[in-house]
Protein backbone atom coordinates (compact mmCIF):
# COMPACT_ATOMS: atom_id res chain seq x y z
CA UNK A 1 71.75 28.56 53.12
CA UNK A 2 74.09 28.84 56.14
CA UNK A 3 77.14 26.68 56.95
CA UNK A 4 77.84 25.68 60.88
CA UNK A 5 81.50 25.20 61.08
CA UNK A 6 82.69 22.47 63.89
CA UNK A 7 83.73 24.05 66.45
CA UNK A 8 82.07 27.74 66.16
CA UNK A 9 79.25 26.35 68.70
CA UNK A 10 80.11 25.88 72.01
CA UNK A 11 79.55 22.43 73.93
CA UNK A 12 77.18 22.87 76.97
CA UNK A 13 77.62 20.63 79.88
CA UNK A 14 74.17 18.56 80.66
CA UNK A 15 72.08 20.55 83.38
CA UNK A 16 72.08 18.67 86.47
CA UNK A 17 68.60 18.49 86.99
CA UNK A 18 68.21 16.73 83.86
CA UNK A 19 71.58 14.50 83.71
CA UNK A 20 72.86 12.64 86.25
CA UNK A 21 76.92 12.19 85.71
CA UNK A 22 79.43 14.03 83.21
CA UNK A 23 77.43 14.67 79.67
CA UNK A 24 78.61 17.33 77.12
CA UNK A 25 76.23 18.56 74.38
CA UNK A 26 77.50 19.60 71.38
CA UNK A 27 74.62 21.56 68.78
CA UNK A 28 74.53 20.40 65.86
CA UNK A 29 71.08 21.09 64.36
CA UNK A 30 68.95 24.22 65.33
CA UNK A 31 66.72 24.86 62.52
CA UNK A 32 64.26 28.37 62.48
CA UNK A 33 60.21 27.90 61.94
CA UNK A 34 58.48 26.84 60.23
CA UNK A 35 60.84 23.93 60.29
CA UNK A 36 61.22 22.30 64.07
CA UNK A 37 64.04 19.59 64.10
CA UNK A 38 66.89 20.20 66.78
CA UNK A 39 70.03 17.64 66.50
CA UNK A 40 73.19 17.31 69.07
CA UNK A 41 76.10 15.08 69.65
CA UNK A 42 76.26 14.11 73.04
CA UNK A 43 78.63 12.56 75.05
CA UNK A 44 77.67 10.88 78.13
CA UNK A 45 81.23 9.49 80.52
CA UNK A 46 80.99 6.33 82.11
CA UNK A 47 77.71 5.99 84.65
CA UNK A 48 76.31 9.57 83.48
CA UNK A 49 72.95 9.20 81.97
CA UNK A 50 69.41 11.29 81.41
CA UNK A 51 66.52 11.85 84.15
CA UNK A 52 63.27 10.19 82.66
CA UNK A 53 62.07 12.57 79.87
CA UNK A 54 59.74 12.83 76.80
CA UNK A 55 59.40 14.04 73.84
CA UNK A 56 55.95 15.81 71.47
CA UNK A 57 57.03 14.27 68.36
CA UNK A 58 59.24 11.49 69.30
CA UNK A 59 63.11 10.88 69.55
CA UNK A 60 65.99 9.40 67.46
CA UNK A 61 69.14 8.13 68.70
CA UNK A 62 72.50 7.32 66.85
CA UNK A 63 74.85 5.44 68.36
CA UNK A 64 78.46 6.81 67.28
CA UNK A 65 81.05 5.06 69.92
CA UNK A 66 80.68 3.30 73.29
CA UNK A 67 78.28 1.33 74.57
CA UNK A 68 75.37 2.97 76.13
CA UNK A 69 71.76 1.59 78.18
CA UNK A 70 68.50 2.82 77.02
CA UNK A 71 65.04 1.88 78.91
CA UNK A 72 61.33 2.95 77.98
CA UNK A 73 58.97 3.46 81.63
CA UNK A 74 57.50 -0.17 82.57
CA UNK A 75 60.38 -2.04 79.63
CA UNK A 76 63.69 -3.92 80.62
CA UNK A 77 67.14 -2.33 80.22
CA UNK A 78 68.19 -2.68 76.78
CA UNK A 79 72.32 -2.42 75.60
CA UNK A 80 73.19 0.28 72.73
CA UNK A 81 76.41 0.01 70.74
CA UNK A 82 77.75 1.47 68.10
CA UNK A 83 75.64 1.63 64.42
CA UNK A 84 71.91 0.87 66.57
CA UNK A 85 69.45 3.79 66.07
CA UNK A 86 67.05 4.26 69.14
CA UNK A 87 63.39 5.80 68.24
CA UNK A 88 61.74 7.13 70.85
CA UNK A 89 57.90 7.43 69.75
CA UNK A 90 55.94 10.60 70.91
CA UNK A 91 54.71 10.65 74.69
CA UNK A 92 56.97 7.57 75.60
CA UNK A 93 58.87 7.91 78.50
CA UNK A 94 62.50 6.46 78.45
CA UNK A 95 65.96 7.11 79.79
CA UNK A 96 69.24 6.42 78.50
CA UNK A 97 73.22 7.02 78.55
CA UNK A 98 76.30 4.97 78.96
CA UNK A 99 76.91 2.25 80.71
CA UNK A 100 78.72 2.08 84.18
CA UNK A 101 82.14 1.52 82.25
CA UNK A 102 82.16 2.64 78.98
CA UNK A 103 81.35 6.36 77.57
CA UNK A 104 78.81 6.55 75.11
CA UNK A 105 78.18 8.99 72.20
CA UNK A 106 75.44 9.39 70.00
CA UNK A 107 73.27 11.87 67.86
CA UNK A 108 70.35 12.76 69.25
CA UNK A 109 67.71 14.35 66.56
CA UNK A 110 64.36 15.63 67.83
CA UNK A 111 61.23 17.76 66.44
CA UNK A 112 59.98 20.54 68.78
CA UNK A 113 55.82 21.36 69.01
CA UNK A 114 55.58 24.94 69.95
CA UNK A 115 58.75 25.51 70.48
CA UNK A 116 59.33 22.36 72.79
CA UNK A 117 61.40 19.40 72.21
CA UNK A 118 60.89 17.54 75.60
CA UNK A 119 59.46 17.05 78.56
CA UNK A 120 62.12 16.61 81.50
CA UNK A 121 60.76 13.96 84.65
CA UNK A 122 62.63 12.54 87.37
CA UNK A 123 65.92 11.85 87.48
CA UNK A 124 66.67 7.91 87.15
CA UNK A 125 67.63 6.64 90.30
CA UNK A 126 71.29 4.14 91.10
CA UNK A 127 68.84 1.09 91.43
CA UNK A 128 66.75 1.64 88.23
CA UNK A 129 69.92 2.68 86.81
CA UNK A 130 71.83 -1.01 87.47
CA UNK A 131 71.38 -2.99 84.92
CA UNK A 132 70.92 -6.85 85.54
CA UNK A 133 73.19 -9.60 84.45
CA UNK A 134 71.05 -10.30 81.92
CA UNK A 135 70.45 -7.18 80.36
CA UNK A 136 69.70 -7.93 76.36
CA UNK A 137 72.13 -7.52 74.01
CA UNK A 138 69.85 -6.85 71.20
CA UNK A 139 70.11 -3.03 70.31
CA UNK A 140 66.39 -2.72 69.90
CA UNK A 141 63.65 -2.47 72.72
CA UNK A 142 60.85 -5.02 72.56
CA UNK A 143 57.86 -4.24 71.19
């Protein structure tokens, strides 16, 4: 057994080929093989958000504060808030991080396949990024 105490792992600030804006990573969960799960907290400030991605085994989000925008490749914009979980299924390809007024932090728990946990794309651009009026306000993305 090992114990993690907060604070004796260093945040990491998102890399900016894969974040667009101000995110901060904090690890959380790192576990050693067999087992493959990876968990971090991570804080994205107003506007700052991921580049298109995917992951091998799929992707679970927990919403802790803020409000936040998530989006799966070809789907509409869909609002996060606090208390909504996010899965990402494997091989989908979404985005997501706060919206352009409110910061957004969540838990972000992954599995990694041979020692990868995702799959980094194109960065989302300002106009895919702009949500319309009418963005949903139902925490879930359709099926």
């Amino acid at each position: 057994m090992e114990i993690f105490r907060s604070g004796n792992r260093p945040p990491v600030r998102g890399a900016p080929e894969r974040f667009t804006g101000s995110v901060r990573i904090d690890p959380l969960l790192e576990t050693q093989s067999p087992a493959r799960a990876q968990g971090a907290k991570v804080t994205f400030e107003q506007g700052a958000r991921s580049a298109w991605h995917s992951h091998p085994l799929g992707q679970s989000l927990i919403v802790l504060s803020g409000e936040g925008l998530v989006q799966r490749w070809g789907g509409p914009i869909v609002v996060m808030r606090p208390g909504d979980v996010v899965w990402a299924p494997p091989g989908e390809k979404p985005w997501h991080g706060a919206t352009p007024t409110t910061r957004l932090v969540q838990i972000a728990v992954q599995e990694a396949l041979d020692g990868k946990a995702a799959e980094w794309m194109e960065k989302v651009t300002d106009e895919q990024y702009a949500p319309p009026a009418s963005v949903p306000r139902n925490g879930h993305h359709p099926a």
